[in-house]
Protein backbone atom coordinates (compact mmCIF):
# COMPACT_ATOMS: atom_id res chain seq x y z
CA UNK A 1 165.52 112.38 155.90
CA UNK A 2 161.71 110.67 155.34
CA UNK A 3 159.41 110.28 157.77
CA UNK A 4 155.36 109.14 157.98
CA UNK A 5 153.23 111.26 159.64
CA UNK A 6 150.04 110.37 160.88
CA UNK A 7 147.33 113.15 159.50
CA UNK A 8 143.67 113.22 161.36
CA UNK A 9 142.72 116.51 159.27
CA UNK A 10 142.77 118.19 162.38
CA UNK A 11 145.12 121.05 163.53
CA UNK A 12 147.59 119.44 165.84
CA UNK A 13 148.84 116.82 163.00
CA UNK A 14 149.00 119.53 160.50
CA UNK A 15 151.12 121.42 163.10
CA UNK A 16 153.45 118.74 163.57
CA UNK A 17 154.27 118.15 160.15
CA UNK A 18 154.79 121.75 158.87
CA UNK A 19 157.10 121.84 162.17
CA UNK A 20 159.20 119.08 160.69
CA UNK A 21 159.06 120.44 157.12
CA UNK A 22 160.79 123.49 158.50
CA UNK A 23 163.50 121.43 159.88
CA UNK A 24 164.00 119.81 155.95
CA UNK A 25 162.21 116.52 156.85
CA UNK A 26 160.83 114.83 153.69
CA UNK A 27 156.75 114.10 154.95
CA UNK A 28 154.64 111.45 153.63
CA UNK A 29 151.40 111.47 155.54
CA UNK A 30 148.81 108.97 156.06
CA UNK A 31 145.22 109.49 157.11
CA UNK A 32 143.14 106.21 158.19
CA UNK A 33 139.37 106.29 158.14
CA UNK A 34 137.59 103.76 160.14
CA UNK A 35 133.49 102.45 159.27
CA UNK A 36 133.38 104.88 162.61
CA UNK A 37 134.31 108.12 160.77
CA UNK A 38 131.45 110.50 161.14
CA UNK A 39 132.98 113.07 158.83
CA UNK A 40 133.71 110.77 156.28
CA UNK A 41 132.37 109.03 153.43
CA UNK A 42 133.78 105.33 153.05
CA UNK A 43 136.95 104.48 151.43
CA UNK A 44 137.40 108.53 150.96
CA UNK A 45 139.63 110.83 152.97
CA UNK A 46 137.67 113.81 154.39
CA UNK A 47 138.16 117.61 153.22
CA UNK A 48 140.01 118.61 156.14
CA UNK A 49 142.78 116.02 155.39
CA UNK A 50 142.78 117.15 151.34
CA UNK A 51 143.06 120.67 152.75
CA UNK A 52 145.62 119.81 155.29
CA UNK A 53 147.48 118.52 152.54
CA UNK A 54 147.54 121.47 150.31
CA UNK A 55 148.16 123.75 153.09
CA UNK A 56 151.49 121.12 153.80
CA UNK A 57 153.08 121.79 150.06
CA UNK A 58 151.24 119.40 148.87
CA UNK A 59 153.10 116.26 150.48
CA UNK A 60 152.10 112.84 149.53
CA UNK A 61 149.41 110.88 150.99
CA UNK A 62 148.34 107.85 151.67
CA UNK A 63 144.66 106.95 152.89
CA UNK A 64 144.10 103.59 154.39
CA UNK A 65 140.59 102.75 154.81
CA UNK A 66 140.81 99.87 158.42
CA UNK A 67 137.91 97.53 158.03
CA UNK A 68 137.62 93.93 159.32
CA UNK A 69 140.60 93.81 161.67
CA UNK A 70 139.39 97.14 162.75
CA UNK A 71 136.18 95.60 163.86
CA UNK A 72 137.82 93.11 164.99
CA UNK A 73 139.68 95.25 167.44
CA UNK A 74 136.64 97.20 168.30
CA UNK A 75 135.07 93.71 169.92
CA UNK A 76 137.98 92.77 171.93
CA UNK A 77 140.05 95.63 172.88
CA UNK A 78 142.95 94.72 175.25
CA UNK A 79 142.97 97.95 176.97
CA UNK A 80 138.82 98.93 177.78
CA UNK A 81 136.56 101.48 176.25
CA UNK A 82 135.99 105.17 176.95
CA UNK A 83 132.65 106.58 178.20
CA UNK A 84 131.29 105.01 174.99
CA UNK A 85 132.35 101.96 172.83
CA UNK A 86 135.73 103.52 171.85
CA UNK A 87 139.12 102.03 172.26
CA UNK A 88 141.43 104.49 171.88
CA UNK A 89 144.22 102.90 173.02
CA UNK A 90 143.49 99.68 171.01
CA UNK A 91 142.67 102.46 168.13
CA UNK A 92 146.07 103.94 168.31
CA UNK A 93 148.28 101.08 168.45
CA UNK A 94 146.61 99.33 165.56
CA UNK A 95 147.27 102.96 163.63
CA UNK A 96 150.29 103.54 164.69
CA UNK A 97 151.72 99.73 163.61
CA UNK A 98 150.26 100.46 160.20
CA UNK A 99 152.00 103.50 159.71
CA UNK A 100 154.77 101.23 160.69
CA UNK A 101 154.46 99.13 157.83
CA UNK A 102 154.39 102.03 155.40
CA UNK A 103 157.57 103.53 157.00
CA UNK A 104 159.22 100.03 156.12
CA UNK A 105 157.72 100.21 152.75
CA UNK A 106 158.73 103.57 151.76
CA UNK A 107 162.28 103.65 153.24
CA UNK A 108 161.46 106.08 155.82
CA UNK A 109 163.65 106.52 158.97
CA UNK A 110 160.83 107.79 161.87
CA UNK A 111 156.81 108.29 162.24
CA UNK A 112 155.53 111.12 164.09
CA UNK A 113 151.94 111.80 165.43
CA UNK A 114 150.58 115.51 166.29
CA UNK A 115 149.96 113.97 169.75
CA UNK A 116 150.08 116.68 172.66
CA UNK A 117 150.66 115.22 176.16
CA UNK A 118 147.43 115.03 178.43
CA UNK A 119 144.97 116.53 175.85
CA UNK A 120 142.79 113.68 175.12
CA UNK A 121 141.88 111.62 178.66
CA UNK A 122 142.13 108.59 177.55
CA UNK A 123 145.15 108.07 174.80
CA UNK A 124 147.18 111.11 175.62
CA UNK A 125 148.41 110.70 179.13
CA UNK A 126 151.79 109.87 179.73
CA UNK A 127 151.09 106.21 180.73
CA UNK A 128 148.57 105.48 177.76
CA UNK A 129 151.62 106.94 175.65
CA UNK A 130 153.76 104.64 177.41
CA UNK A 131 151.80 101.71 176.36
CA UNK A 132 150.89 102.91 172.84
CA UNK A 133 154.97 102.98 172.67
CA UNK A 134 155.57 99.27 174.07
CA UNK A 135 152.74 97.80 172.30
CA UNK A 136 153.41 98.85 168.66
CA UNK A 137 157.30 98.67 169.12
CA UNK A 138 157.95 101.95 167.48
CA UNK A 139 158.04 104.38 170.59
CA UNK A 140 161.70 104.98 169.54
CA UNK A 141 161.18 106.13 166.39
CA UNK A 142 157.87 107.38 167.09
CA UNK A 143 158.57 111.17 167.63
CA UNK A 144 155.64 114.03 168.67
CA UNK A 145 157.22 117.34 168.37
CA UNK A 146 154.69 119.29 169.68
CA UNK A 147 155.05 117.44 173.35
CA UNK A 148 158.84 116.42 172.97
CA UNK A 149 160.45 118.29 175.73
CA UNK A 150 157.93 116.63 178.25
CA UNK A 151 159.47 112.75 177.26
CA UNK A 152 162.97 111.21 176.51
CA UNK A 153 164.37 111.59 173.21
CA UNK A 154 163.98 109.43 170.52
CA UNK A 155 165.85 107.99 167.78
CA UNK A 156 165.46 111.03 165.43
CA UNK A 157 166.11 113.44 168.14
CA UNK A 158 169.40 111.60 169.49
CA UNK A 159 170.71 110.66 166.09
CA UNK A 160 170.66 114.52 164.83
CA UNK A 161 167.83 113.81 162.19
CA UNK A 162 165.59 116.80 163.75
CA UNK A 163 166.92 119.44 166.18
CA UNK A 164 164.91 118.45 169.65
CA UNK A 165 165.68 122.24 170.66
CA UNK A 166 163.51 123.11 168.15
CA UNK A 167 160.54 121.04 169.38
CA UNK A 168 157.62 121.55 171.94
CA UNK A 169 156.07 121.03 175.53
CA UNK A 170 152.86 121.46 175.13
CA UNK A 171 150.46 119.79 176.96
CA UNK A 172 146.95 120.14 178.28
CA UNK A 173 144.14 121.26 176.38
CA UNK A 174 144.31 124.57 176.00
CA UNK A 175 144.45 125.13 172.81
CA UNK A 176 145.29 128.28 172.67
CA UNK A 177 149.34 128.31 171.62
CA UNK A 178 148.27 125.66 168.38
CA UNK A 179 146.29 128.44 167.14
CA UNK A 180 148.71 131.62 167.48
CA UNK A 181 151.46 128.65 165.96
CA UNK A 182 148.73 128.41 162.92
CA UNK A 183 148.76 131.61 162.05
CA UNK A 184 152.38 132.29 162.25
CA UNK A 185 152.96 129.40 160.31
CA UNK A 186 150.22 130.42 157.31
CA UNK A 187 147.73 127.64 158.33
CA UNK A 188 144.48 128.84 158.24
CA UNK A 189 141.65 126.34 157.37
CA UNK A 190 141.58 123.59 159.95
CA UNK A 191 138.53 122.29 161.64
CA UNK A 192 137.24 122.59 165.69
CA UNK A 193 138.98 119.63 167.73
CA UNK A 194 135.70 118.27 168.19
CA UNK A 195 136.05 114.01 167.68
CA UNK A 196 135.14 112.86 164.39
CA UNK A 197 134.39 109.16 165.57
CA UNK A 198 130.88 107.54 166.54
CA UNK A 199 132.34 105.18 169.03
CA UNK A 200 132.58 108.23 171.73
CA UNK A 201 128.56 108.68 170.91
CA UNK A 202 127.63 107.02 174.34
CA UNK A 203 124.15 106.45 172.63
CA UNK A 204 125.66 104.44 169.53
CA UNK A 205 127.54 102.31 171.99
CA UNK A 206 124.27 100.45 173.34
CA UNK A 207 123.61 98.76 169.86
CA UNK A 208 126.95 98.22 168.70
CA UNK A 209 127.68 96.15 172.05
CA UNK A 210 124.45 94.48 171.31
CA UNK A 211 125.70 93.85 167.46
CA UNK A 212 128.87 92.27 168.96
CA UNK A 213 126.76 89.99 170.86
CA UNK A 214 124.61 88.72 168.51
CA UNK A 215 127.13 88.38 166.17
CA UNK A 216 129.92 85.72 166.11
CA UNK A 217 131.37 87.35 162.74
CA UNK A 218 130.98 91.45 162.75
CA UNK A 219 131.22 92.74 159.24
CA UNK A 220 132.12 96.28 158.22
CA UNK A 221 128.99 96.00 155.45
CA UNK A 222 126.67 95.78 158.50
CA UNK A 223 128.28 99.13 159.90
CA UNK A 224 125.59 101.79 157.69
CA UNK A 225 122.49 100.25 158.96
CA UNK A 226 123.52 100.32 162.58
CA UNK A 227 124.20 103.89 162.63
CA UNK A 228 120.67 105.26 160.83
CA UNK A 229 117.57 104.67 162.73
CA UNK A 230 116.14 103.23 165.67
CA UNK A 231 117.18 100.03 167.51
CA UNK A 232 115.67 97.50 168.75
CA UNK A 233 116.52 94.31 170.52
CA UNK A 234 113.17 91.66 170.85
CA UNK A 235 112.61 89.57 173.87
CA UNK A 236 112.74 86.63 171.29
CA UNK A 237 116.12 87.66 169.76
CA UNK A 238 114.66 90.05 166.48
CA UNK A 239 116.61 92.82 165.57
CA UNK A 240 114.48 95.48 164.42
CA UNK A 241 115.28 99.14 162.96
CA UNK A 242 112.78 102.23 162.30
CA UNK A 243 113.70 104.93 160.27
CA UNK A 244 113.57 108.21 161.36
CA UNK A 245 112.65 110.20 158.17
CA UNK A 246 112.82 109.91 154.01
CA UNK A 247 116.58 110.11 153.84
CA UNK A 248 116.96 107.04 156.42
CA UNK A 249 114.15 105.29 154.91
CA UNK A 250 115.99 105.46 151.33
CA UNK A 251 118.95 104.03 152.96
CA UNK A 252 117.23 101.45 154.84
CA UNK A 253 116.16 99.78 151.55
CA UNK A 254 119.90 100.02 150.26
CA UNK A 255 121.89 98.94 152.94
CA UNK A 256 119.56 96.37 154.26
CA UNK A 257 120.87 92.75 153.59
CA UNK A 258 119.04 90.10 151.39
CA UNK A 259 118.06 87.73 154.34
CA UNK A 260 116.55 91.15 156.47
CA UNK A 261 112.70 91.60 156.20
CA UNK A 262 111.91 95.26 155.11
CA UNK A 263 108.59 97.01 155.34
CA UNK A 264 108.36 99.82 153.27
CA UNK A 265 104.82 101.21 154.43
CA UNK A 266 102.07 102.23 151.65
CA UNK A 267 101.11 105.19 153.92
CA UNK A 268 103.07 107.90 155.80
CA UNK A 269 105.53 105.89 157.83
CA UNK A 270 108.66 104.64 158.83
CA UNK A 271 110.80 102.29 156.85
CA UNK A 272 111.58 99.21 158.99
CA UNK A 273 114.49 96.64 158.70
CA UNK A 274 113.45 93.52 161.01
CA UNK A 275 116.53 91.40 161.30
CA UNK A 276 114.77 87.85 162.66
CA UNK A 277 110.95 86.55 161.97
CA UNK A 278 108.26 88.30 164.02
CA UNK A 279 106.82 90.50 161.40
CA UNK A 280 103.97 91.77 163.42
CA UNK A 281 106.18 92.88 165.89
CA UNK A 282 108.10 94.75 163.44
CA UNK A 283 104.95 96.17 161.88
CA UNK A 284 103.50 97.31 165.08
CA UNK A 285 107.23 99.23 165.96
CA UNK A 286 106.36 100.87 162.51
CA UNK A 287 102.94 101.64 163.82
CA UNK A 288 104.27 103.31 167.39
CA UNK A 289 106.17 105.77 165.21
CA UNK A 290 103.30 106.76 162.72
CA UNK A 291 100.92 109.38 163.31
CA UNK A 292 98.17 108.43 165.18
CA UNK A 293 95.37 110.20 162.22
CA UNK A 294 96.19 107.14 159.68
CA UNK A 295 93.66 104.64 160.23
CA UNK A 296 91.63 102.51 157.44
CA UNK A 297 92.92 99.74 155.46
CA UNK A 298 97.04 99.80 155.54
CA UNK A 299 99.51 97.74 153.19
CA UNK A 300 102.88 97.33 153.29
CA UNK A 301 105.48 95.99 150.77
CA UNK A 302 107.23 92.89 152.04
CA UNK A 303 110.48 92.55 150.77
CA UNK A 304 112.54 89.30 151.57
CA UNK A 305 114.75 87.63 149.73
CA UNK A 306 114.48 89.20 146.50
CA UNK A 307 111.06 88.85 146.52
CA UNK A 308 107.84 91.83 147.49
CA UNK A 309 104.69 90.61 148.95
CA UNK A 310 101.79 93.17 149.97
CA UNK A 311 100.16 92.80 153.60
CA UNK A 312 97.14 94.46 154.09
CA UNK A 313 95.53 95.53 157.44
CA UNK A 314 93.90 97.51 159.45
CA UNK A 315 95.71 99.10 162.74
CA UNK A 316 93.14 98.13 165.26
CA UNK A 317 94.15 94.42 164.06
CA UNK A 318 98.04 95.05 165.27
CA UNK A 319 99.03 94.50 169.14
CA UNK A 320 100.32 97.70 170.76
CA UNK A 321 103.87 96.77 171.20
CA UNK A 322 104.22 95.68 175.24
CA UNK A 323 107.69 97.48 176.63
CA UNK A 324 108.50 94.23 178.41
CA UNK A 325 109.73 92.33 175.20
CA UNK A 326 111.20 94.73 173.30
CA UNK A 327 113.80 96.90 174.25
CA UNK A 328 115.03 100.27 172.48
CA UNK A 329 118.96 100.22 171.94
CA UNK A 330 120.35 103.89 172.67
């Protein structure tokens, strides 16, 4: 018997699967990253999930990187947000179809998630569950064996393909019996539960709402910018970002797009992306966040459009910025 599994890298999916393995389940995993992955670089799967994997036998993986649609999904959810701009439900459903489609693919007969039953408030209770299960289609052959007991069986469980006596009721999140299971069952490099995902960052969630808004198309490529830096929104409609140190500032140049303005200052300052036209707005942002001793003649490099210009100035010539018409995103 084959089934999908859906692995986070984390200890509960890893659980679930060597659970199954005992019971003489073939496992193919998959592991989705998201442009929201804060553990993760893009298009890779992170460590945990390679070590998950080893730890499992070495059972084949998939990893599915979600882009556009995910985006997509992350401006309209059907079912809300959390405390910050994350739609777990939304999240979940759109995962757990996918895996779907692989099942199909691959010939297996069931998916199962390391899911425990009220752990995570807002995906995890039973009537979140409930709707995870009707909106994908799959709750039937969409087993979680460490919270079994606590819901009807499925598919697997009723047709004999794993022995429901030998699954679980946890639930809660005390997390105490998944780590005495661990180390009965030889696994022994897993990372804290702590999420992984910058849409439960209640201060990202200010300028990604405001990205949404501004923006009839979202883009995954416009993802790296948003989450380096400082935001902020113009009374006139700019988009403007300030570094926050030489590592961001690097980045800055690389991610920013050919149509953004970027100041790359001559003298010990931010890096700032202005997304828009007021320039001196964006240069005296740049100014509010360098130290106060730098005075004389200034220049910046200009670049736009392929192109670098050189404006030259002193500070005293720059309007302090007035808090009324610009406002700081998170």
């Amino acid at each position: 018997m084959k089934a999908v599994g859906l692995l986070s890298g984390g200890l509960d999916s890893a659980l679930a699967a060597k659970m199954l393995i005992g019971q003489g389940v073939e496992i193919h995993a998959v592991n989705f990253t998201t442009p929201f992955c804060t553990c993760t670089a893009k298009g890779a799967s992170c460590a945990a999930v390679v070590r998950a994997v080893e730890q499992l036998g070495n059972i084949p993986l998939k990893r599915w990187a979600l882009g556009d649609e995910y985006l997509r999904m992350v401006a309209n959810p059907r079912h809300g947000y959390g405390r910050g701009i994350n739609p777990c439900i939304d999240c979940r459903i759109l995962k757990i179809v996918k895996a779907g489609e692989l099942m199909r693919e691959i010939g297996a007969s069931f998916l199962f998630t390391g899911e425990v039953l009220g752990q995570r408030p807002m995906s995890q209770h039973r009537k979140a569950i409930e709707i995870i299960d009707q909106a994908t289609g799959l709750g039937d052959v969409t087993l979680r064996p460490l919270s079994a007991q606590h819901f009807e069986p499925t598919r697997p469980e009723r047709e004999g393909w794993v022995d429901r006596s030998k699954l679980l009721s946890l639930s809660g999140r005390n997390r105490k019996p998944q780590i005495a299971m661990a180390a009965d069952m030889g696994i022994v490099d897993y990372p804290c539960p702590a999420g992984g995902c910058k849409l439960t960052d209640v201060n990202f969630a200010p300028r990604l709402k405001d990205y949404f808004f501004h923006t009839p198309e979202p883009r995954v490529a416009d993802m790296a910018l948003l989450k380096i830096g400082r935001h902020f929104r113009t009374k006139g409609g700019d988009k403007i970002m300030v570094t926050r140190d030489e590592a961001e500032g690097e980045a800055a140049i690389r991610l920013a797009r050919p149509a953004d303005h970027v100041l790359v200052p001559l003298f010990s300052g931010p890096v700032t992306v202005l997304q828009g036209s007021d320039v001196n707005c964006a240069t005296a942002l740049m100014l509010t966040y360098t130290r106060a001793g730098i005075d004389g003649e200034l220049a910046i490099e200009h670049r736009y459009d392929g192109s670098t210009t050189e404006i030259r100035f002193r500070r005293s010539e720059i309007s302090a910025i007035d808090e009324t018409t610009v406002m700081k995103l998170g």
